[in-house]
PDB file of N, CA and C in Angstrom:
ATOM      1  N   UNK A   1      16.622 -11.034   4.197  1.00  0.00           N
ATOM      2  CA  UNK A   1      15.827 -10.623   5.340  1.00  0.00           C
ATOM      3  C   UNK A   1      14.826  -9.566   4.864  1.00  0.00           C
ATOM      4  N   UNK A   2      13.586  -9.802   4.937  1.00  0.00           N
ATOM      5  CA  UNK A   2      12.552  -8.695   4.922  1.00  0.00           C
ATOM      6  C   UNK A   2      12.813  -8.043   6.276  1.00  0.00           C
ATOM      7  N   UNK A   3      12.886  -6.772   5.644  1.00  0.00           N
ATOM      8  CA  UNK A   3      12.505  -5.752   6.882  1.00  0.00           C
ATOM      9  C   UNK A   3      11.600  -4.441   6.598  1.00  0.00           C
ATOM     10  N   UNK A   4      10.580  -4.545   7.564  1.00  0.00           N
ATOM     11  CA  UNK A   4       9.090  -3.161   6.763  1.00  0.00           C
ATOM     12  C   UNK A   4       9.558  -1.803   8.365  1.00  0.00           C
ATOM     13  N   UNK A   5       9.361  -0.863   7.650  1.00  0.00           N
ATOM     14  CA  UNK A   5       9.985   0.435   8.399  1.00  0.00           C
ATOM     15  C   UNK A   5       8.559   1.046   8.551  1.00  0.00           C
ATOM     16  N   UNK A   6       8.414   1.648   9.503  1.00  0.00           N
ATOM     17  CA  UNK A   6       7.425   1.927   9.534  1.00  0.00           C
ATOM     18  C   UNK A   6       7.202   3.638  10.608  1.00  0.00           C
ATOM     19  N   UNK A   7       6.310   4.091  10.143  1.00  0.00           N
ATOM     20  CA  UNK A   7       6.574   5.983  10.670  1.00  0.00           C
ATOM     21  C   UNK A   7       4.380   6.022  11.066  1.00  0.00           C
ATOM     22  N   UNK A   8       4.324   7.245  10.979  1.00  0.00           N
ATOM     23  CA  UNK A   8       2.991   6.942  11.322  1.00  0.00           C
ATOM     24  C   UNK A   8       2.420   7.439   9.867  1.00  0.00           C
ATOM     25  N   UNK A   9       2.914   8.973   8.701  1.00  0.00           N
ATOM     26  CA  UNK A   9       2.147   8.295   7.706  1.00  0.00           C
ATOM     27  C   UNK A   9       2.562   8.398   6.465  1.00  0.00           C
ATOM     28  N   UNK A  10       3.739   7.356   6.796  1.00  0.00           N
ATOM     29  CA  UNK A  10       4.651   6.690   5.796  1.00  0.00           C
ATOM     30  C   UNK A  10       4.744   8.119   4.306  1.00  0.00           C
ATOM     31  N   UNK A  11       5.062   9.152   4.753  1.00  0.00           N
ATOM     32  CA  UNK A  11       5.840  10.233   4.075  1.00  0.00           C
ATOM     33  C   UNK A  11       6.981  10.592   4.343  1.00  0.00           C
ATOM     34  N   UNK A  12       7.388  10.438   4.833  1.00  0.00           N
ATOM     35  CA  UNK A  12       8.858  10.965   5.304  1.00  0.00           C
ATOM     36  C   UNK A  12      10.220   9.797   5.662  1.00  0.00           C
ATOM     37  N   UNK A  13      10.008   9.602   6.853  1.00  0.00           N
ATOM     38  CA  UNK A  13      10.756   8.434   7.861  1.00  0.00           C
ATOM     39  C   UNK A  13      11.030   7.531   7.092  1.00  0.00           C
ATOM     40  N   UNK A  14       9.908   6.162   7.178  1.00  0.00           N
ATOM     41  CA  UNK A  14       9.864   5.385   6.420  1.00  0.00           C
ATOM     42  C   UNK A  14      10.025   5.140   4.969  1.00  0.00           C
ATOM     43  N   UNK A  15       9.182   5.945   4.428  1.00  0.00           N
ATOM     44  CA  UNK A  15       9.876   6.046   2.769  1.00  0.00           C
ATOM     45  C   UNK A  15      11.129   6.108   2.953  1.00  0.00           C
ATOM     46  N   UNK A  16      11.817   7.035   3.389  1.00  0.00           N
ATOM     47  CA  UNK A  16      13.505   7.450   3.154  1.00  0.00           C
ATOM     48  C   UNK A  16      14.080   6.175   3.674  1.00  0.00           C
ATOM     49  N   UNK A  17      13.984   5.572   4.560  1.00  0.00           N
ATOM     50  CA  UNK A  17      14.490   4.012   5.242  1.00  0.00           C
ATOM     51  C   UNK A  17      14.197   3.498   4.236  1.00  0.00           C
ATOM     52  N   UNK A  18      13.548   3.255   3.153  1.00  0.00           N
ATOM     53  CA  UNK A  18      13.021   2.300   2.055  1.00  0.00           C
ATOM     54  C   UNK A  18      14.193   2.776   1.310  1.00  0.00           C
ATOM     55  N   UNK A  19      14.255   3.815   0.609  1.00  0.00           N
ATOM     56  CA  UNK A  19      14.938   3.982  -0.559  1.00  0.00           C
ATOM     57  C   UNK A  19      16.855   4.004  -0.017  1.00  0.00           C
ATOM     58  N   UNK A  20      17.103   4.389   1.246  1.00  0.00           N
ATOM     59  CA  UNK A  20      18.664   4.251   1.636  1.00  0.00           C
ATOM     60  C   UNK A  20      18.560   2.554   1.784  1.00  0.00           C
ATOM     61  N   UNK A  21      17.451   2.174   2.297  1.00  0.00           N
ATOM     62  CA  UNK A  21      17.921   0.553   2.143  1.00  0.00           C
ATOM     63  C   UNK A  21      17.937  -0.670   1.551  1.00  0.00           C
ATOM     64  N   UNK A  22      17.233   0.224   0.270  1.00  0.00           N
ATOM     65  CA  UNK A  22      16.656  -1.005  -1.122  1.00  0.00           C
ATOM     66  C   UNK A  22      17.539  -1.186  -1.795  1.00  0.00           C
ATOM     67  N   UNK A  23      18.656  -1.094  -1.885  1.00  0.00           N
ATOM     68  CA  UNK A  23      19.539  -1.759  -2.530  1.00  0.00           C
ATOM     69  C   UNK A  23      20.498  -2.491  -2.087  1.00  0.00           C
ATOM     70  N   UNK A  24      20.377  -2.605  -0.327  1.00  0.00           N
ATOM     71  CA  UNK A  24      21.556  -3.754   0.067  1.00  0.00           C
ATOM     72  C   UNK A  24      21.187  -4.840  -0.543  1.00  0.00           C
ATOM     73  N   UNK A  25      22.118  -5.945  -0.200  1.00  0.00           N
ATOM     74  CA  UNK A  25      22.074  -7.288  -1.286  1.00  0.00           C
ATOM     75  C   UNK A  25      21.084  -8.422  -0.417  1.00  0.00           C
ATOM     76  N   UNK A  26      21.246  -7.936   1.145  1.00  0.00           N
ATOM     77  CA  UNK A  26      21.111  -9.099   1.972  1.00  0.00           C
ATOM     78  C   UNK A  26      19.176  -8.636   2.454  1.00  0.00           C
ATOM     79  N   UNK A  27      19.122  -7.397   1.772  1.00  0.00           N
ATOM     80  CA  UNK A  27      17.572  -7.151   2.467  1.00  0.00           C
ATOM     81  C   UNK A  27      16.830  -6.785   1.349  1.00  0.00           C
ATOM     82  N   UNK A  28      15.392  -7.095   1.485  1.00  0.00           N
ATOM     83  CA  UNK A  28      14.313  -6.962   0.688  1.00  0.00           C
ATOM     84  C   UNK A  28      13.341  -5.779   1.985  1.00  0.00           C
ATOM     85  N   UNK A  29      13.093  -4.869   1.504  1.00  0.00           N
ATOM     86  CA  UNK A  29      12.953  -3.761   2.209  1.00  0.00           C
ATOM     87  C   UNK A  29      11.131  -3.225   1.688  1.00  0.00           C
ATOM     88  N   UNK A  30      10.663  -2.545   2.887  1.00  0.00           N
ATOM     89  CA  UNK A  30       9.200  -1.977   2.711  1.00  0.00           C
ATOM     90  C   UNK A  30       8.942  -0.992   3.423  1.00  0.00           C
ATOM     91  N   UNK A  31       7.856  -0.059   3.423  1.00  0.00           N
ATOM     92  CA  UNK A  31       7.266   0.907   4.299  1.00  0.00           C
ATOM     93  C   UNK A  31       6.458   0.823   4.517  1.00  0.00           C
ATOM     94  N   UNK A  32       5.509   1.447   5.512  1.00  0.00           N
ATOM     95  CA  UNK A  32       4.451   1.812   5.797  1.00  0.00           C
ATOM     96  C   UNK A  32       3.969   3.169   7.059  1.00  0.00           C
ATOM     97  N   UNK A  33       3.129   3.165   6.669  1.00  0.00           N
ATOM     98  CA  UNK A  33       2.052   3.965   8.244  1.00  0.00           C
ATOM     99  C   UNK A  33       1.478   3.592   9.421  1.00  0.00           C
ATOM    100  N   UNK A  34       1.214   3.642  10.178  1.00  0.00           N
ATOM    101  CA  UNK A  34       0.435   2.837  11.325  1.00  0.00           C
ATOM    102  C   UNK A  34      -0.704   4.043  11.292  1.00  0.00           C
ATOM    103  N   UNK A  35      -0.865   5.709  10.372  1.00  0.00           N
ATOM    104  CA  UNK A  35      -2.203   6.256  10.673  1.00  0.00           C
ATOM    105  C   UNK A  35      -2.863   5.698   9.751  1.00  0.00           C
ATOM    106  N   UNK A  36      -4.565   6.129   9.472  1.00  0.00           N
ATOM    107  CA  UNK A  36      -5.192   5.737   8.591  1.00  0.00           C
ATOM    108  C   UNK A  36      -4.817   6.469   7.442  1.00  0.00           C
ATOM    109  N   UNK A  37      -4.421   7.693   7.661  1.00  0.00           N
ATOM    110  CA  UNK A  37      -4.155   8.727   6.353  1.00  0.00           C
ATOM    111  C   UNK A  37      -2.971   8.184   5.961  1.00  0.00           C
ATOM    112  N   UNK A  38      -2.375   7.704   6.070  1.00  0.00           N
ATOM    113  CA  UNK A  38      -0.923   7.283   5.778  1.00  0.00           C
ATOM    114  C   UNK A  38      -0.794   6.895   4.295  1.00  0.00           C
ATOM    115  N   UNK A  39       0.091   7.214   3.701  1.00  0.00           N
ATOM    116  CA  UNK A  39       0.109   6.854   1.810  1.00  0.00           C
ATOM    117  C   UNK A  39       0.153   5.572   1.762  1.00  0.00           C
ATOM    118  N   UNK A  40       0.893   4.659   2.591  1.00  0.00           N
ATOM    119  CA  UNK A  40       0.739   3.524   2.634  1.00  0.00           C
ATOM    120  C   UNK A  40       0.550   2.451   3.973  1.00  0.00           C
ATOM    121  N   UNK A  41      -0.584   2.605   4.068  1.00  0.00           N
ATOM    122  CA  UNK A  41      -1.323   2.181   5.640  1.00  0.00           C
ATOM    123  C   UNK A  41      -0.709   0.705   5.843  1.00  0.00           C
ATOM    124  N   UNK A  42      -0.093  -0.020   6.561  1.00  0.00           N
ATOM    125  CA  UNK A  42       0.323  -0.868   7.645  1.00  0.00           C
ATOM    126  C   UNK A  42      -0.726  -2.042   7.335  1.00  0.00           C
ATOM    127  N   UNK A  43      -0.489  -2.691   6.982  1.00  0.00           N
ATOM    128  CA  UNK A  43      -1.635  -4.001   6.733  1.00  0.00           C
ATOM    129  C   UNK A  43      -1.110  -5.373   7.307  1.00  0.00           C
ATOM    130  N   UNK A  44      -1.983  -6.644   7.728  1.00  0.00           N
ATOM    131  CA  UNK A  44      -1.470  -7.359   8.438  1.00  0.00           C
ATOM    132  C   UNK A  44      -0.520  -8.344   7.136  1.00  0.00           C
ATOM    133  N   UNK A  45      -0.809  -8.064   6.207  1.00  0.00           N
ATOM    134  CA  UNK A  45      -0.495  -8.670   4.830  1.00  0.00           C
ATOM    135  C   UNK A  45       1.158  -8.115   5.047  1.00  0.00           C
ATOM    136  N   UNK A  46       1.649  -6.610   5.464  1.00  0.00           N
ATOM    137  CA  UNK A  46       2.857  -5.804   5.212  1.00  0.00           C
ATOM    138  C   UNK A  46       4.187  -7.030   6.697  1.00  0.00           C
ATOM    139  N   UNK A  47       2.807  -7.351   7.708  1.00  0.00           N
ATOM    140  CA  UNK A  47       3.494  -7.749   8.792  1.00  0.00           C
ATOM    141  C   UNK A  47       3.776  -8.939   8.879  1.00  0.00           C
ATOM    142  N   UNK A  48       3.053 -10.202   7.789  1.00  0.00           N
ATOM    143  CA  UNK A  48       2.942 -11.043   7.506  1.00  0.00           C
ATOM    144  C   UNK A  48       4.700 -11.151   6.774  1.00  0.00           C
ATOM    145  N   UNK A  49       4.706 -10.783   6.037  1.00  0.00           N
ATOM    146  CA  UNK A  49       5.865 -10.484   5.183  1.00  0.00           C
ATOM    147  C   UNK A  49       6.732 -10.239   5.426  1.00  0.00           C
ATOM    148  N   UNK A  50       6.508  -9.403   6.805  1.00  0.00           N
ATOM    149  CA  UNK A  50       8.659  -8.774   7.448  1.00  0.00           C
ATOM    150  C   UNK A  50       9.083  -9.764   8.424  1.00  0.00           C
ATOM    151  N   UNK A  51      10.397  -9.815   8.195  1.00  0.00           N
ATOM    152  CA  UNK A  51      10.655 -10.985   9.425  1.00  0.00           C
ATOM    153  C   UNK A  51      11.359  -9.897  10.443  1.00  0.00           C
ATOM    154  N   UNK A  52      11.352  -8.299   9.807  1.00  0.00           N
ATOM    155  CA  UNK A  52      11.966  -7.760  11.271  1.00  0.00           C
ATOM    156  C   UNK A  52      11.073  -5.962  10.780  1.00  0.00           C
ATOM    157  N   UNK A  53      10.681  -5.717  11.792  1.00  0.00           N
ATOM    158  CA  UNK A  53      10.116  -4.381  11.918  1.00  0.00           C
ATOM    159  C   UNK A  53      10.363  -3.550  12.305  1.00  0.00           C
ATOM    160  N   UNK A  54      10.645  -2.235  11.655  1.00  0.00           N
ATOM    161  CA  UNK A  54      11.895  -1.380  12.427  1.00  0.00           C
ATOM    162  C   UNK A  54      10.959  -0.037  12.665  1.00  0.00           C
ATOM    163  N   UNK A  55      10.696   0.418  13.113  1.00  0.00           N
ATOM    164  CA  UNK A  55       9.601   1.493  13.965  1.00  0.00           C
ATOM    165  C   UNK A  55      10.718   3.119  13.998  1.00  0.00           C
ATOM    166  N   UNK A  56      10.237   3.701  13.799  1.00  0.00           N
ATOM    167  CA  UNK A  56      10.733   5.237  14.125  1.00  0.00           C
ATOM    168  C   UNK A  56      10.628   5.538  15.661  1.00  0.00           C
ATOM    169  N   UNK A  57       9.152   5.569  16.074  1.00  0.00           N
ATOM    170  CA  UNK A  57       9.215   5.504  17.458  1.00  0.00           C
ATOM    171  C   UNK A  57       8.199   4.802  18.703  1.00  0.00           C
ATOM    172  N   UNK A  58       8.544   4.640  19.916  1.00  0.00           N
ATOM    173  CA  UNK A  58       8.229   3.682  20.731  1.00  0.00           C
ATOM    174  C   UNK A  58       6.142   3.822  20.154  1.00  0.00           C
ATOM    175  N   UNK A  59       5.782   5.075  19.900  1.00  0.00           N
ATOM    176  CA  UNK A  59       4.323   4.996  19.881  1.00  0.00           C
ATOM    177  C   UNK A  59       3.857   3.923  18.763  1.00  0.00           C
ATOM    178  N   UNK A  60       5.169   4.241  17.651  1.00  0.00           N
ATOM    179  CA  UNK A  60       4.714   2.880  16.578  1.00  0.00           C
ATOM    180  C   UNK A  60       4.478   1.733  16.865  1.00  0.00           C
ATOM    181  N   UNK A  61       5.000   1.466  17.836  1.00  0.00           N
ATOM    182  CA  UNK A  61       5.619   0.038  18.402  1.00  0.00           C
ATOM    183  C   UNK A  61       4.276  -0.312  19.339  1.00  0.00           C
ATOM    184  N   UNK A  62       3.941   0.579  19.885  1.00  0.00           N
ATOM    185  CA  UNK A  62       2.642   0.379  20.842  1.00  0.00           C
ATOM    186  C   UNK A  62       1.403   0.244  19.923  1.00  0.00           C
ATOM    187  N   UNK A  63       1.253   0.908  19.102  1.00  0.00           N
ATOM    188  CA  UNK A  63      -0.091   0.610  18.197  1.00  0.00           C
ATOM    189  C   UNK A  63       0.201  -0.644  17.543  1.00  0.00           C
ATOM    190  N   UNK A  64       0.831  -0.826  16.822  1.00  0.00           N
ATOM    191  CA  UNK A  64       1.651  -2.321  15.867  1.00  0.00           C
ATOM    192  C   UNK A  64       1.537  -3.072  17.283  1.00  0.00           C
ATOM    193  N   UNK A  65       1.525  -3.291  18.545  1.00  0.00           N
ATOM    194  CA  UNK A  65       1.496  -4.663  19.534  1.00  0.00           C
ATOM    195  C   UNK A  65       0.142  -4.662  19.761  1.00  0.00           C
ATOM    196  N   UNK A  66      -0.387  -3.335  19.985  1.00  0.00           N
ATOM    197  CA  UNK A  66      -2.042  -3.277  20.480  1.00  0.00           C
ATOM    198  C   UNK A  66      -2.863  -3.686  19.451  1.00  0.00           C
ATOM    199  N   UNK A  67      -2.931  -3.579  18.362  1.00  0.00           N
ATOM    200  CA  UNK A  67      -3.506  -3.918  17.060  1.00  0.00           C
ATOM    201  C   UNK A  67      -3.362  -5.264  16.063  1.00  0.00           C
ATOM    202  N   UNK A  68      -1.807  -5.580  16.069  1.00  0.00           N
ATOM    203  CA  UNK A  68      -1.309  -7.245  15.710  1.00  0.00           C
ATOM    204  C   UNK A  68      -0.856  -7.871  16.858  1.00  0.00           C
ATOM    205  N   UNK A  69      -1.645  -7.819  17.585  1.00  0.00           N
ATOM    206  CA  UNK A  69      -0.639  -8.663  18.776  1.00  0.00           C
ATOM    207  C   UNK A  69      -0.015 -10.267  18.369  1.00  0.00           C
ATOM    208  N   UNK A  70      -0.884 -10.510  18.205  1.00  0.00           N
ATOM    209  CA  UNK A  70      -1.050 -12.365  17.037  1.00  0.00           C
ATOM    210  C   UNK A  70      -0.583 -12.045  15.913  1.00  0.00           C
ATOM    211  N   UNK A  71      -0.568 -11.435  15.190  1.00  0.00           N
ATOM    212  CA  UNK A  71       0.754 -11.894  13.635  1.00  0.00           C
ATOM    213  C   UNK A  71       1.804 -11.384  14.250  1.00  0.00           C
ATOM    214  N   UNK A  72       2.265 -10.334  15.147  1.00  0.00           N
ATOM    215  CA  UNK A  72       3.768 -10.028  15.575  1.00  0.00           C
ATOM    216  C   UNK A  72       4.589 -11.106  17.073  1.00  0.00           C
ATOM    217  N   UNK A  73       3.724 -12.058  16.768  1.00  0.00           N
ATOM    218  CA  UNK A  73       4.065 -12.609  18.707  1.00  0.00           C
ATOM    219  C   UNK A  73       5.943 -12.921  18.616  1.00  0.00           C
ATOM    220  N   UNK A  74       6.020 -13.504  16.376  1.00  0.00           N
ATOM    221  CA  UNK A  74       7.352 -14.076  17.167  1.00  0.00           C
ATOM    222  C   UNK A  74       8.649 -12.916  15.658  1.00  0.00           C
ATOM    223  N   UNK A  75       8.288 -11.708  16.024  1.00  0.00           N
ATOM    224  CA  UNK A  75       8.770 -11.174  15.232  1.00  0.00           C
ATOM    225  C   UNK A  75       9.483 -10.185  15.664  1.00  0.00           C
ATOM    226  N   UNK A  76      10.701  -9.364  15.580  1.00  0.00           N
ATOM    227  CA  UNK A  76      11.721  -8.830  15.908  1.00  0.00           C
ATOM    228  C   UNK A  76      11.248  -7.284  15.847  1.00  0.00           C
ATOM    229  N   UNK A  77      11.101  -6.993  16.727  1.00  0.00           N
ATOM    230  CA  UNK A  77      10.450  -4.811  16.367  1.00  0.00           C
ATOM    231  C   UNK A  77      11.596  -4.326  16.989  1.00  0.00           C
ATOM    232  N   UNK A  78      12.376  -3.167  16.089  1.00  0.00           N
ATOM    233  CA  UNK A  78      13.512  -2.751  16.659  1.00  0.00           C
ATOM    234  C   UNK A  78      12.946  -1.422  16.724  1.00  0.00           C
ATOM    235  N   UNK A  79      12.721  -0.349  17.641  1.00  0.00           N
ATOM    236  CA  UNK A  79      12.562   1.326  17.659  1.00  0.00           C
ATOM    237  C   UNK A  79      13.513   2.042  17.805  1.00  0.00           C
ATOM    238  N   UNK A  80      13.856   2.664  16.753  1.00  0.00           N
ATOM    239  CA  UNK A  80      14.992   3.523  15.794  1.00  0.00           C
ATOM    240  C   UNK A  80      15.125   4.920  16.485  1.00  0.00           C
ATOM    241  N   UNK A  81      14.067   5.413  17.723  1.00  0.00           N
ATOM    242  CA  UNK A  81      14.217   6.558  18.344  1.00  0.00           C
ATOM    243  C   UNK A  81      14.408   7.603  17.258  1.00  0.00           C
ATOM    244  N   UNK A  82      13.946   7.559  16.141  1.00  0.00           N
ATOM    245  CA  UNK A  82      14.099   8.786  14.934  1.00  0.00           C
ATOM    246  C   UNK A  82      12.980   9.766  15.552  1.00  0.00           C
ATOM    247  N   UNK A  83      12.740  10.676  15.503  1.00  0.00           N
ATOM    248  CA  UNK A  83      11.682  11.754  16.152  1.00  0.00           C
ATOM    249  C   UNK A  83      11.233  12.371  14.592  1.00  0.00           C
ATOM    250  N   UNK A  84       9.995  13.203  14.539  1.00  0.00           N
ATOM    251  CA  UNK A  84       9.542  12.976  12.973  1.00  0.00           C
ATOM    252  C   UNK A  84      10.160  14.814  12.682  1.00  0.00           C
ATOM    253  N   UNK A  85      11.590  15.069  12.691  1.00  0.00           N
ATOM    254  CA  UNK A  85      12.247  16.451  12.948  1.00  0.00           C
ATOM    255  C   UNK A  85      12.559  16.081  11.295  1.00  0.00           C
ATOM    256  N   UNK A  86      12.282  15.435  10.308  1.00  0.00           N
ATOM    257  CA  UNK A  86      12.988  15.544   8.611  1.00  0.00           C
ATOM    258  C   UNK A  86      12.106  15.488   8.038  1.00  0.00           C
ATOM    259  N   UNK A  87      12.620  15.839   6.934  1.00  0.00           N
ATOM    260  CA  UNK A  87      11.907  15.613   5.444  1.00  0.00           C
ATOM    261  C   UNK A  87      12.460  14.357   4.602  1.00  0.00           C
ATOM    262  N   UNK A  88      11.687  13.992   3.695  1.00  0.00           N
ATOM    263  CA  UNK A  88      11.961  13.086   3.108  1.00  0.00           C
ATOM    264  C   UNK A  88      13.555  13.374   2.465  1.00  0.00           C
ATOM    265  N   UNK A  89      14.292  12.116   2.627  1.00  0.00           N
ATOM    266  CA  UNK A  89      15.318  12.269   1.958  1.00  0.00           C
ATOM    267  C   UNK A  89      16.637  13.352   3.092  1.00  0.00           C
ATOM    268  N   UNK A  90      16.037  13.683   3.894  1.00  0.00           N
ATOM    269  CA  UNK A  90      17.105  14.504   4.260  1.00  0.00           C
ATOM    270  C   UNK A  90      18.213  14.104   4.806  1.00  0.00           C
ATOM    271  N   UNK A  91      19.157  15.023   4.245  1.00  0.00           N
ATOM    272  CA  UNK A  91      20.365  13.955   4.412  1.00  0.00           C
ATOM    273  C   UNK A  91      20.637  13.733   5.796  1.00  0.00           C
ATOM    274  N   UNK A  92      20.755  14.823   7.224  1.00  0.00           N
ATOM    275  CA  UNK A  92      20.841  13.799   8.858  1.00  0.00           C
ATOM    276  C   UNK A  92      20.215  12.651   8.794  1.00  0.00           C
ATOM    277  N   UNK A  93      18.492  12.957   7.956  1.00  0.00           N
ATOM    278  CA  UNK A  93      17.948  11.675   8.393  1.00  0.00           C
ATOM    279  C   UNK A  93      18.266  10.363   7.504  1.00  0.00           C
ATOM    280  N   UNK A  94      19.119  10.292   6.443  1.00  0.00           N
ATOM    281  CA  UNK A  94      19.827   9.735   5.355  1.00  0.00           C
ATOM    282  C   UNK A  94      21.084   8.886   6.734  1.00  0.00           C
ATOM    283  N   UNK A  95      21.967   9.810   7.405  1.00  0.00           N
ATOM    284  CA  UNK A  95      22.720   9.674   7.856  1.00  0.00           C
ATOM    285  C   UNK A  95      22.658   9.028   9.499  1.00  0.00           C
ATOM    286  N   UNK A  96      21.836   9.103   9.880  1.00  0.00           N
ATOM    287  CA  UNK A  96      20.553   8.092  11.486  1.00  0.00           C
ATOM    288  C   UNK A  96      20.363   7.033  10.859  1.00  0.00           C
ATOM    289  N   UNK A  97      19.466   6.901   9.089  1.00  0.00           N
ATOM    290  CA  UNK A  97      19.106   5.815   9.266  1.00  0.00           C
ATOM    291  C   UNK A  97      20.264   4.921   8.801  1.00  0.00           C
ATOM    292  N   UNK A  98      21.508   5.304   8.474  1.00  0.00           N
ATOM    293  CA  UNK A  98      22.224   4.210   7.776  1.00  0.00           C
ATOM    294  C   UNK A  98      23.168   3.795   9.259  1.00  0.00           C
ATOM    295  N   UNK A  99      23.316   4.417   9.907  1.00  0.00           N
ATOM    296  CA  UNK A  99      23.490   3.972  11.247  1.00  0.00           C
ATOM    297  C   UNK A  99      23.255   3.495  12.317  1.00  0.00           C
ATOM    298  N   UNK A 100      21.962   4.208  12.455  1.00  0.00           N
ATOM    299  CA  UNK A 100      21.103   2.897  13.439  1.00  0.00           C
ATOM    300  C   UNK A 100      20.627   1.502  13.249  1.00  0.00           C
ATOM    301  N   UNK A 101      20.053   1.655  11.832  1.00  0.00           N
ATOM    302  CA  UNK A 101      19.892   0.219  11.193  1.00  0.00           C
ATOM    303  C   UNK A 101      20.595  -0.626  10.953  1.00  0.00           C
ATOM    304  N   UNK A 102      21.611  -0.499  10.699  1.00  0.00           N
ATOM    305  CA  UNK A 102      23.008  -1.155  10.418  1.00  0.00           C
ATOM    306  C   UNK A 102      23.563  -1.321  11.902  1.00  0.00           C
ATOM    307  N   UNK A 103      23.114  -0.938  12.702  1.00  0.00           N
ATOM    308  CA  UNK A 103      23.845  -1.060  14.213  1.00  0.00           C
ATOM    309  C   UNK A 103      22.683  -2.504  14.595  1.00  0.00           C
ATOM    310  N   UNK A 104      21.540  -2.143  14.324  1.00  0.00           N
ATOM    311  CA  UNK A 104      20.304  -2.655  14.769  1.00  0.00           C
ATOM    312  C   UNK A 104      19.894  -4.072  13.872  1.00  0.00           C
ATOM    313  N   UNK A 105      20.163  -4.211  12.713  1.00  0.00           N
ATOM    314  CA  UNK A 105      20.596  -5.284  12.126  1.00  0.00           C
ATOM    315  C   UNK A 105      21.898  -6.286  11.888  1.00  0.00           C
ATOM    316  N   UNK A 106      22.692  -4.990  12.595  1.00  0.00           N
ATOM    317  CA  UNK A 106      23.740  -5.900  12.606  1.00  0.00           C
ATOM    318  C   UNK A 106      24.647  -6.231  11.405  1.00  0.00           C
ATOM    319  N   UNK A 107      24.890  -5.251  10.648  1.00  0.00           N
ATOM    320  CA  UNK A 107      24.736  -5.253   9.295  1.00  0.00           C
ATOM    321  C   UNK A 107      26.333  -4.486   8.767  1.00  0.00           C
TER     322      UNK A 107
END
């Protein structure tokens, strides 16, 4: 299962969802931004590619529908309710994402 995580500018949130989840066996894992400044900006190429999109929060989710409405029509967006309160790597936020995602994938 591809799944692309996504924060608004892919420093923190998302990266850390990348690296706690790149080594399960069953997922091929990505990040991105939805700002323009973002280290790694959100491309329709990133959305093309995930078969499930996991959002930090509901605003991600609103720009990603307002912007791809047509490449996301038949694709799974789960919002992770993470609030942007961490730093990269930190371990609560180490410890949210291995729980929500795993609740949220089913995993």
């Amino acid at each position: 299962m591809n799944v692309l995580f996504v924060c608004s500018r892919n420093q923190w949130r998302s990266p850390t969802a990348e690296q706690v989840w790149r080594r399960h066996p069953e997922l091929s894992v990505k990040s991105a931004g939805t700002s323009r400044n973002a280290r790694k900006p959100l491309t329709p190429a990133l959305l093309q590619w995930a078969d499930v999109i996991c959002v930090m929060e509901q605003k991600h989710k609103n720009r990603i529908v307002a912007e791809y409405q047509r490449l996301i029509e038949h694709k799974t967006i789960h919002v992770l309710d993470i609030p942007d309160d961490y730093k990269y790597m930190d371990p609560e936020l180490v410890r949210l994402l291995e729980e929500v995602v795993a609740h949220r994938l089913g995993l």
